[in-house]
Protein backbone atom coordinates (compact mmCIF):
# COMPACT_ATOMS: atom_id res chain seq x y z
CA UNK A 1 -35.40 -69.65 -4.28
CA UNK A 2 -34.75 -72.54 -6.42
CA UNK A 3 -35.05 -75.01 -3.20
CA UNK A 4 -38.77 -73.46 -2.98
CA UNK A 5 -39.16 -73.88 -6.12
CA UNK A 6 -38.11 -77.31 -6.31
CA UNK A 7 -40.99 -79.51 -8.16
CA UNK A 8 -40.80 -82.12 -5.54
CA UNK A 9 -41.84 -79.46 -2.91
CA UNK A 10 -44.54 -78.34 -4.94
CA UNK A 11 -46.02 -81.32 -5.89
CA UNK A 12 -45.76 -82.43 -1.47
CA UNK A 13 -47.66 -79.27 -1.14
CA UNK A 14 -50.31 -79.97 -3.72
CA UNK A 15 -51.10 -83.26 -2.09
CA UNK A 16 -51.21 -81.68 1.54
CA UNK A 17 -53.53 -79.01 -0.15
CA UNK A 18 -55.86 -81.07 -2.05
CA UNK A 19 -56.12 -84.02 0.70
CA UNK A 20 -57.24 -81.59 3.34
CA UNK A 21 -59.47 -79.89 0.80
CA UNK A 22 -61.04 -82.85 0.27
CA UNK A 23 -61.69 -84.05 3.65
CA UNK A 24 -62.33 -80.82 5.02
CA UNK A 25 -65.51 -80.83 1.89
CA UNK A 26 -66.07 -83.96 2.79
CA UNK A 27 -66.84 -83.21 6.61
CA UNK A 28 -68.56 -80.08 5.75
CA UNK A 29 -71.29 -81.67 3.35
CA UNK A 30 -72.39 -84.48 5.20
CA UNK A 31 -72.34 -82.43 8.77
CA UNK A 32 -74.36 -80.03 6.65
CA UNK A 33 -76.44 -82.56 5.31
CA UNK A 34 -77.10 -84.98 7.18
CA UNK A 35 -76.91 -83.56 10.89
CA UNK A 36 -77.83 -80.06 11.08
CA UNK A 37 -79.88 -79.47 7.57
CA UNK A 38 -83.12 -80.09 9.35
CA UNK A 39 -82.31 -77.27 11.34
CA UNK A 40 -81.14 -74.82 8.85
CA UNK A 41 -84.38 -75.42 7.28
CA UNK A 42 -86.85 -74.59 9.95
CA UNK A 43 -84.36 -71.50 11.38
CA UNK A 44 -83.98 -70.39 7.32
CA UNK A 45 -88.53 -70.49 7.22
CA UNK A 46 -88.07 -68.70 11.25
CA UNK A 47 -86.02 -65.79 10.09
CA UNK A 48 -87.74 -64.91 6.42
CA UNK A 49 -91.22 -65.48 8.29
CA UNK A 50 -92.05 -68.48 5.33
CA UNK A 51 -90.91 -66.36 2.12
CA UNK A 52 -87.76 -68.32 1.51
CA UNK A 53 -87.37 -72.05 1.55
CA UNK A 54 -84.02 -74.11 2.52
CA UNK A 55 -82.94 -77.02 0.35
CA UNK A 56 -81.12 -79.10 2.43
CA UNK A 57 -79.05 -80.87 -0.77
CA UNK A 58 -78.30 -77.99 -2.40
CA UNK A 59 -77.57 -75.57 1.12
CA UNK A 60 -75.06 -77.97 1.92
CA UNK A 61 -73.64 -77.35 -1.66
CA UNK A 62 -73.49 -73.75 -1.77
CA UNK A 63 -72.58 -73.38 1.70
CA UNK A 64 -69.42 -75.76 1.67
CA UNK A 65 -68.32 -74.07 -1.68
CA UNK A 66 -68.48 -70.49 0.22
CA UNK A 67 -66.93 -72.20 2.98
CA UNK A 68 -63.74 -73.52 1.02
CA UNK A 69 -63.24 -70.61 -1.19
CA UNK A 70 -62.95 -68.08 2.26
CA UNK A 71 -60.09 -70.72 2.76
CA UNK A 72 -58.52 -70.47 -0.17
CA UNK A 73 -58.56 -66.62 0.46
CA UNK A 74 -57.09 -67.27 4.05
CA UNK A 75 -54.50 -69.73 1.91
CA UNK A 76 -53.39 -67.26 0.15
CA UNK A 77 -53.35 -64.05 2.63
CA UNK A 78 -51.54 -65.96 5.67
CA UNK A 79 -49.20 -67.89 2.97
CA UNK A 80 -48.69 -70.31 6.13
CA UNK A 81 -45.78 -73.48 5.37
CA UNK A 82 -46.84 -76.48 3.65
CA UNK A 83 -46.50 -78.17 7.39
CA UNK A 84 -49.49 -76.24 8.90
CA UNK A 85 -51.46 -75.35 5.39
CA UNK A 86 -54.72 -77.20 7.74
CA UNK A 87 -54.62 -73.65 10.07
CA UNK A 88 -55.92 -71.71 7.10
CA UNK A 89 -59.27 -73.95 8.00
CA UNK A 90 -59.69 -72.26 11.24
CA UNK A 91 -62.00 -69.06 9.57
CA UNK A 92 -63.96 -71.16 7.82
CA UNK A 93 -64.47 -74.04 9.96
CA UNK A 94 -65.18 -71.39 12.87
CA UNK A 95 -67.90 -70.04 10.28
CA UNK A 96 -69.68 -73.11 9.77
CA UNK A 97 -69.59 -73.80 13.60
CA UNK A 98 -71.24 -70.16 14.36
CA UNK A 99 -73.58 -71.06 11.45
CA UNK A 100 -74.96 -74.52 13.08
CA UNK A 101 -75.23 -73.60 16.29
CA UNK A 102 -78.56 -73.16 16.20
CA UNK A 103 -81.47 -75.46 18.13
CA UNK A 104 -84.94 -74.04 19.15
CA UNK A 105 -83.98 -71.31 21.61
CA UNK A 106 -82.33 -69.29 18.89
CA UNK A 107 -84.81 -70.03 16.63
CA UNK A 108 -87.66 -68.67 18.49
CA UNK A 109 -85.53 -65.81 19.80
CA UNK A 110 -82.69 -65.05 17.42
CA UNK A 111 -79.08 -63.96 19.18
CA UNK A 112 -75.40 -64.98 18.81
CA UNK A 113 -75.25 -65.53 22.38
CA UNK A 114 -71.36 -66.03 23.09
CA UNK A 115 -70.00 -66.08 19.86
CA UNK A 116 -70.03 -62.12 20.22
CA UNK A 117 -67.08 -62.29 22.15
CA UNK A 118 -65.97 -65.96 21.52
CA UNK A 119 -65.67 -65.10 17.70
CA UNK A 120 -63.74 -62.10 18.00
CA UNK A 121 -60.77 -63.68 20.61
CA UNK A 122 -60.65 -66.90 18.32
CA UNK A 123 -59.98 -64.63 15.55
CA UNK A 124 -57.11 -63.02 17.16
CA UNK A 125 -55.63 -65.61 18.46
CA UNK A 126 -55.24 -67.37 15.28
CA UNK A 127 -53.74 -64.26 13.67
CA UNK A 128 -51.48 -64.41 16.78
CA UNK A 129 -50.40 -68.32 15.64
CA UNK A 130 -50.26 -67.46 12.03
CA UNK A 131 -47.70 -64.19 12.39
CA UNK A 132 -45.91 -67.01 14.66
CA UNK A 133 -45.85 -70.39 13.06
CA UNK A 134 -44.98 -68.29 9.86
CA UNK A 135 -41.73 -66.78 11.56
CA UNK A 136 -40.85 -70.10 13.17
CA UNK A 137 -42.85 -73.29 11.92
CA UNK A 138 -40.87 -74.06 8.61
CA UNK A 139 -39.20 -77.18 10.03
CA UNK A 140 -36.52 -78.52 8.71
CA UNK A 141 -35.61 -78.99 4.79
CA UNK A 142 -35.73 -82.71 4.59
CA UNK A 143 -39.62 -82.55 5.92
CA UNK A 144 -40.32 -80.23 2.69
CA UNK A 145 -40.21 -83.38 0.49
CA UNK A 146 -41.57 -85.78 2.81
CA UNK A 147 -45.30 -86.34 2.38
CA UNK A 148 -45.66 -87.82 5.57
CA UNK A 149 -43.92 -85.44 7.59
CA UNK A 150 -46.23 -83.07 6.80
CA UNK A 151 -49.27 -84.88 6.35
CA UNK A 152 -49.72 -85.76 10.19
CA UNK A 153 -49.71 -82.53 11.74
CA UNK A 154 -52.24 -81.11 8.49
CA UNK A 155 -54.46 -84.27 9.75
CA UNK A 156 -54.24 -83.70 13.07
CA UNK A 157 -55.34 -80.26 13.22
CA UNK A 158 -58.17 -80.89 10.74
CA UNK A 159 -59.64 -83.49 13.42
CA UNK A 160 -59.27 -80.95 16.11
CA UNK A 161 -61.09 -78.75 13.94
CA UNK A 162 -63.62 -80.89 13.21
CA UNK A 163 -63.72 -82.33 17.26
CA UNK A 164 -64.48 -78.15 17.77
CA UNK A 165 -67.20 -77.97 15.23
CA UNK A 166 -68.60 -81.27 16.60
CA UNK A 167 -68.29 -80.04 20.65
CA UNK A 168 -71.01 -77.22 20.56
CA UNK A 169 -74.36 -78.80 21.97
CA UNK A 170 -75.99 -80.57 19.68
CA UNK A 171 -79.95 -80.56 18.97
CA UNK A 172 -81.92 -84.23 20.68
CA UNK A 173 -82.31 -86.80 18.06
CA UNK A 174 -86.44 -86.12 18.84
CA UNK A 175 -86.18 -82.69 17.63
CA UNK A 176 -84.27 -83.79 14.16
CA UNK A 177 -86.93 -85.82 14.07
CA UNK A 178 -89.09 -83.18 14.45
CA UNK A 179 -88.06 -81.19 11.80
CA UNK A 180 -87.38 -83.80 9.06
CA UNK A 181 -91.17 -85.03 9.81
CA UNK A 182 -92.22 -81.67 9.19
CA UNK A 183 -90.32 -81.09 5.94
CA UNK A 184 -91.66 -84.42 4.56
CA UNK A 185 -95.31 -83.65 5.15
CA UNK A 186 -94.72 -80.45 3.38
CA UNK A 187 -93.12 -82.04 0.29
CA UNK A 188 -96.06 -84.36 0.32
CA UNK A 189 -93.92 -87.27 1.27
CA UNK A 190 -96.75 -88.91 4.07
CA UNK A 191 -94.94 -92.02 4.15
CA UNK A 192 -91.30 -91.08 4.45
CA UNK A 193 -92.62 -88.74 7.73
CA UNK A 194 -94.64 -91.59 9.09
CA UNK A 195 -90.97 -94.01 9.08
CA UNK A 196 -88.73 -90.76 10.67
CA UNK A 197 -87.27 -91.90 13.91
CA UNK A 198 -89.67 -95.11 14.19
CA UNK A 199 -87.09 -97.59 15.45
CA UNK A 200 -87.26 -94.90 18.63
CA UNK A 201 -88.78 -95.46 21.84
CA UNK A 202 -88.28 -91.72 22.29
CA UNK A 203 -90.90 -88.76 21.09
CA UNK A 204 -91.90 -85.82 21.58
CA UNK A 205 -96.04 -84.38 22.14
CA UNK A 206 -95.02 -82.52 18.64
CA UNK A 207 -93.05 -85.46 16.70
CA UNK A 208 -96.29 -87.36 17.68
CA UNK A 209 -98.83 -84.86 15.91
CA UNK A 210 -97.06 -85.23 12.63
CA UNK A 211 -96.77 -88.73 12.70
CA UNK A 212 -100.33 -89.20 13.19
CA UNK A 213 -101.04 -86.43 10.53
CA UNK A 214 -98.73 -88.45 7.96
CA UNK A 215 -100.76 -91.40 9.16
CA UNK A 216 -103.84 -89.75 8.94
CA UNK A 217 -102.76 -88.23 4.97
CA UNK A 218 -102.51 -91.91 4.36
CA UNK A 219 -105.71 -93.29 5.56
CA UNK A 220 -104.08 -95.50 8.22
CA UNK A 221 -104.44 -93.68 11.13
CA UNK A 222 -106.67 -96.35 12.77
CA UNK A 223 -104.53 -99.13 11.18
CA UNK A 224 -101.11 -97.70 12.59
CA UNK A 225 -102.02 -96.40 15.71
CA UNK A 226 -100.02 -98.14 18.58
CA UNK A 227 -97.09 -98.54 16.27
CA UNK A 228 -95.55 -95.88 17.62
CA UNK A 229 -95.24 -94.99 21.24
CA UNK A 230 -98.15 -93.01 22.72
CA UNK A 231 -97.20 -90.64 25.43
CA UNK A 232 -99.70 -88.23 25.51
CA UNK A 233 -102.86 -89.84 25.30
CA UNK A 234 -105.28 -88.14 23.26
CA UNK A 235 -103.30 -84.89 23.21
CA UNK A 236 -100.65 -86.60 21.08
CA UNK A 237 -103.45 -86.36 18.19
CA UNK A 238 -104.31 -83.19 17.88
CA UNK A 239 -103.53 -80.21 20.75
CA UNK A 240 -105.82 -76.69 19.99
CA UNK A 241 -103.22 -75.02 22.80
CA UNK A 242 -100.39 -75.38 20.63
CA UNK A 243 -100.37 -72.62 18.45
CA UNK A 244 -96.44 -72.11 18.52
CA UNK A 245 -95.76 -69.23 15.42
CA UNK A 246 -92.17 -70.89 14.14
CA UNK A 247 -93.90 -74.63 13.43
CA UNK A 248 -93.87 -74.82 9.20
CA UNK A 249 -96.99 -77.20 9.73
CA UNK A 250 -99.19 -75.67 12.32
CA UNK A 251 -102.32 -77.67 14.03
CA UNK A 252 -105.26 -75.16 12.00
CA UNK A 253 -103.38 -76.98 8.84
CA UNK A 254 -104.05 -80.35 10.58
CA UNK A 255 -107.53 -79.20 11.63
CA UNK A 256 -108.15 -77.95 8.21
CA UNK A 257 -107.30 -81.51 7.29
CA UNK A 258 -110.01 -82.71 9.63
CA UNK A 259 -112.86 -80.61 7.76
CA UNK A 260 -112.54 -76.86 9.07
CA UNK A 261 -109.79 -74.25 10.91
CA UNK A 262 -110.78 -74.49 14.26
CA UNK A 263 -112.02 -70.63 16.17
CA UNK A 264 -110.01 -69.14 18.66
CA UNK A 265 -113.21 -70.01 21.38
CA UNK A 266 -112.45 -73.88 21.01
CA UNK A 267 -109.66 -74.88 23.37
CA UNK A 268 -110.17 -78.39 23.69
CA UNK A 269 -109.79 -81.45 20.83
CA UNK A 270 -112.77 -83.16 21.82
CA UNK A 271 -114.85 -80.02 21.56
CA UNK A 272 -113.48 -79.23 18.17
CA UNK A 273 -114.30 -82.98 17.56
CA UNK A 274 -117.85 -82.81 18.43
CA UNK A 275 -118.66 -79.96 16.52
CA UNK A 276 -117.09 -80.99 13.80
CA UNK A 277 -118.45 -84.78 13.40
CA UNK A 278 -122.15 -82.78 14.14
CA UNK A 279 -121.87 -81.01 11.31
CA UNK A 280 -122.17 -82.38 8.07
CA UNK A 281 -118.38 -81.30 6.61
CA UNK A 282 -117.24 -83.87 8.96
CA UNK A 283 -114.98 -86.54 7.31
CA UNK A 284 -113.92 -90.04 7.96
CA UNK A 285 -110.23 -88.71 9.06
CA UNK A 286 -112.48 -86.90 11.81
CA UNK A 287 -113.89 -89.66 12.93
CA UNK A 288 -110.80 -91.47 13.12
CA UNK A 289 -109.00 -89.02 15.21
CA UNK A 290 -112.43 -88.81 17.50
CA UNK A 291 -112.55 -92.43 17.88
CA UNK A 292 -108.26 -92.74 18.32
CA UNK A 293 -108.60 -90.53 20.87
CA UNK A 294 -111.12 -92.38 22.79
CA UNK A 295 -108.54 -95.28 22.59
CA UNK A 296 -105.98 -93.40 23.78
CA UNK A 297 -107.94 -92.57 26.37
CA UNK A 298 -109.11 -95.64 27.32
CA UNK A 299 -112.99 -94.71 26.99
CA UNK A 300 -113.59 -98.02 25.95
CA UNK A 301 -117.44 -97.58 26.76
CA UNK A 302 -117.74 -94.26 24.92
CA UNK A 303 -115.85 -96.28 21.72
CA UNK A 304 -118.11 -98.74 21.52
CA UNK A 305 -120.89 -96.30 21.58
CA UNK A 306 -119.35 -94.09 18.76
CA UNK A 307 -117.79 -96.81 16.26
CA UNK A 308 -121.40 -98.02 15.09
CA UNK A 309 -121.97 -94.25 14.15
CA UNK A 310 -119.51 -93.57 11.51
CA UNK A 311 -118.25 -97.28 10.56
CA UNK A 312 -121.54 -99.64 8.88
CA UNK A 313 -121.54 -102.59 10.76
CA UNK A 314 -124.68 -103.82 9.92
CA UNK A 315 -125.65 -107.16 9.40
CA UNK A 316 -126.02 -106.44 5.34
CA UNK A 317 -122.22 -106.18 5.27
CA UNK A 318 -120.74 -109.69 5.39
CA UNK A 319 -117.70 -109.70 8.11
CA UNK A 320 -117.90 -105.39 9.11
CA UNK A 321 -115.92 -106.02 11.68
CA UNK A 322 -113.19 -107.78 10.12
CA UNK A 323 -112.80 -104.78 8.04
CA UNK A 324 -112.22 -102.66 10.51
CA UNK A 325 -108.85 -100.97 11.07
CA UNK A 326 -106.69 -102.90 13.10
CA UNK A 327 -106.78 -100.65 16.52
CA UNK A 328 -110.41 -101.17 17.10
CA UNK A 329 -110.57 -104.66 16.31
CA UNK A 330 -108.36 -105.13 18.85
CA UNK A 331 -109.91 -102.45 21.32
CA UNK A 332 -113.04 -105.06 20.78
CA UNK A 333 -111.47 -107.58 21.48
CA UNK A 334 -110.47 -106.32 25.42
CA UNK A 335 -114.09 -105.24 25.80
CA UNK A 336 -116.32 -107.78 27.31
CA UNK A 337 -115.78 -111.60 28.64
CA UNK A 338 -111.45 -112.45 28.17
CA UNK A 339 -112.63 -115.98 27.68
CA UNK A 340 -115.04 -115.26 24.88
CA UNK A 341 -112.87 -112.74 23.16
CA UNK A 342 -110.19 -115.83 23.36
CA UNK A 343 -112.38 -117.22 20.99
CA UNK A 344 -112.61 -114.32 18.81
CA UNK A 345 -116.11 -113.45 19.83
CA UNK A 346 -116.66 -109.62 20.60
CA UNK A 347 -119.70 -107.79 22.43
CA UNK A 348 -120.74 -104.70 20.04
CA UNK A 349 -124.21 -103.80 21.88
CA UNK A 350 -125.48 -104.23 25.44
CA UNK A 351 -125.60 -108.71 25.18
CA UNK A 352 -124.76 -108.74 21.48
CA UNK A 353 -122.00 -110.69 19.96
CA UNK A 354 -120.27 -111.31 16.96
CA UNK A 355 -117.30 -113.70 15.99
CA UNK A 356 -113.98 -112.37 14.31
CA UNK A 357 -112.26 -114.36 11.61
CA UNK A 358 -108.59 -112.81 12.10
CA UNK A 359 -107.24 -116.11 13.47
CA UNK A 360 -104.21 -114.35 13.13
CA UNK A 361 -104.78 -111.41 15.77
CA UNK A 362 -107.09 -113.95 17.96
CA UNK A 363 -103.75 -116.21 18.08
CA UNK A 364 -101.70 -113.42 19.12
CA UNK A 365 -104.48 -112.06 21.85
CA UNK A 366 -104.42 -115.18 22.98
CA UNK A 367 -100.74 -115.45 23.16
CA UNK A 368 -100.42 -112.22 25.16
CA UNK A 369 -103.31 -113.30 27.43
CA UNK A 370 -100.91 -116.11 28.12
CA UNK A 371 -97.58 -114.37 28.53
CA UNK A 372 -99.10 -112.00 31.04
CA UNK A 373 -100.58 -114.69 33.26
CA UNK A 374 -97.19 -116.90 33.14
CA UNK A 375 -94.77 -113.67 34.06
CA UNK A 376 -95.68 -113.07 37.89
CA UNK A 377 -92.96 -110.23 38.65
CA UNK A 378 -94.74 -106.71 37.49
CA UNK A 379 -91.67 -105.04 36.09
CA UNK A 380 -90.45 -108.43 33.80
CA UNK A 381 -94.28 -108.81 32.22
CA UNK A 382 -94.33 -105.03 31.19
CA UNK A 383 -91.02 -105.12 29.41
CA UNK A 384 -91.58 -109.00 28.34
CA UNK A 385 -95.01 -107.90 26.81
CA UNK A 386 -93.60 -104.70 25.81
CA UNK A 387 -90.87 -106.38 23.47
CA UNK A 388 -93.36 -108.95 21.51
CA UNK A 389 -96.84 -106.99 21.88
CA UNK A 390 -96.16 -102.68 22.24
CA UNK A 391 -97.35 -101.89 19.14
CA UNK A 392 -100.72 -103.37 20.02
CA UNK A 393 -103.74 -101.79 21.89
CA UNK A 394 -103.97 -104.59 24.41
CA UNK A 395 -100.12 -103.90 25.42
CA UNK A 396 -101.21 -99.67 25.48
CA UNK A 397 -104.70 -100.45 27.60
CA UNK A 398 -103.14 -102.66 30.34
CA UNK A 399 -99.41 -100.98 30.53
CA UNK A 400 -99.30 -97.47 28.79
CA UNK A 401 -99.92 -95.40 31.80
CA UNK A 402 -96.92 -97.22 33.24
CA UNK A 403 -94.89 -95.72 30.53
CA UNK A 404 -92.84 -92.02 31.92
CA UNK A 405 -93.04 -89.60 29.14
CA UNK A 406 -89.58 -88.97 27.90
């Protein structure tokens, strides 16, 4: 008794206790937090049906708190040896596995799948390996004392631990982005969801409605446009057949950003468009997403038809088009002669033409105009032109279609 006693044991054991305590809190906040709180959220809004809200800071809090006090329960039920104190994780870090297995499948249609019977034999199996590293896991006495000795196997089985929380399938990084888009609009953060996932070449038709709706919340819609990739043509702005129930930002709120809901006898964007912009509750975000989408579409004809209707660009207003956002001064500049439009000049009615004074954009047309006639192998000038000039309409107009939706 006195040998188990013995303060140098105890104080071995506290430092095997608190270290995995520690990294074990560690692991569990920032998997909480920074990898699967996006999803918590959106199954948390799924499940109440939009009466309760999940805080992804403070949900990681409370949750790895629950977390380590079942394990201090385990701790002190199992009373398993110093050596393997990291098996008392097992409940909890099975908990928090079953918890975050969850992508959009279960969300839409709510089961524990497996873990009915998966759960259950994990449970008695570890039972099974307490009852037996309990009769014969003590080790010998000289590893009592020694920190090390019984440091490695505590570590060890806390990576395995965290290796099996870390093996079930894990969401896309497109449908994170997804959901932390979403969660920013709704906390009125435009900006921060415009920048989610915008180093990525990869999207989704949904991650690209919210980033055009932040876009759109911040009046740069027009400005922004083919800084991000556009898959979808115009159906990446706005799509009237996605109604999907479990989205927390749905496309009537983006409609009822554009002016009005839109009726359950409108099934097409460009419908709801029309109606809308011939109506006088039409706004200047309407327009924008009419005209985008005629961009994305490559109705260059129809653009130039439409842009005089809702931007001024009279003579009275010294250098209109200048002022215009920077997608359809560049759409103007692909329309009409290449040799002209080298020279800034633009056709904006049947013979008419005006002169832009961006030397900076006209410099950088002309600079792609150039880059495309030096590279003569197809698949080198798309990914050449691609890497100085995607984010511009010229690049989208000549190459997008080449682009396979991801």
């Amino acid at each position: 008794m006195s040998s188990y006693n013995h303060p140098y044991r105890q104080e071995t054991a506290g430092i095997i206790r608190y270290s995995c305590g520690i990294l074990f809190m560690l692991f569990s906040f920032c998997y909480l937090y920074f990898l699967r709180g996006e999803i918590l959220a959106e199954a948390q809004f799924v499940y109440s049906k939009g009466v309760t809200t999940y805080n992804v800071l403070i949900g990681a809090i409370i949750i790895t708190v629950i977390l380590q006090i079942v394990q201090w329960v385990v701790s002190k039920l199992s009373s398993l040896p110093s050596r393997w104190h990291a098996l008392s994780y097992v409940p909890s870090m099975l908990m928090l596995t079953i918890l975050t297995d969850v992508n959009r499948t279960t969300i839409d249609h709510f089961s524990f799948g497996d873990w009915l019977w998966v759960a259950p034999v994990v449970l008695v199996v570890y039972v099974l390996l307490v009852l037996i590293v309990k009769r014969w896991g003590h080790g010998n006495k000289d590893e009592m004392y020694d920190v090390k000795s019984l440091a490695y196997p505590n570590y060890i089985i806390l990576f395995l631990l965290i290796l099996m929380a870390g093996s079930v399938p894990q969401s896309t990084d497109v449908y994170h982005f997804e959901l932390k888009a979403e969660r920013l609009i709704l906390e009125k953060d435009y900006k921060g969801a415009s920048e989610v996932g915008e180093r990525s070449l990869f999207t989704s038709a949904r991650l690209t409605h919210l980033r055009m709706y932040a876009l759109s919340k911040q009046g740069l819609l027009a400005e922004r446009l083919f800084e991000y990739p556009q898959y979808y043509g115009s159906k990446g702005l706005l799509d009237i057949a996605d109604t999907l129930s479990t989205y927390r930002l749905t496309t009537q709120d983006i409609c009822f950003h554009l002016g009005a809901l839109c009726g359950k006898s409108i099934h097409d964007a460009n419908r709801y468009y029309q109606l809308m912009l011939g109506d006088s509750i039409w706004n200047r975000y309407t327009a924008d997403y009419y005209l985008c989408g005629l961009l994305l579409d490559n109705q260059l004809s129809e653009f130039r038809q439409q842009l005089p209707l809702y931007y001024n660009l009279s003579d009275s207003v010294e250098g209109a088009y200048d002022l215009l956002p920077k997608a359809y001064r560049e759409a103007l500049l692909v329309m009409g002669n290449q040799r002209k439009a080298e020279e800034g000049k633009i056709f904006y009615g049947q013979d008419s033409i005006t002169t832009l004074t961006d030397v900076e954009m006209i410099d950088r047309y002309r600079d792609y105009l150039g880059m495309k006639a030096r590279l003569k192998d197809p698949t080198e000038r798309i990914n050449r032109t691609r890497r100085e000039f995607g984010k511009t309409y010229w690049w989208y107009h000549d190459y997008g279609h080449t682009v396979k939706v991801n």
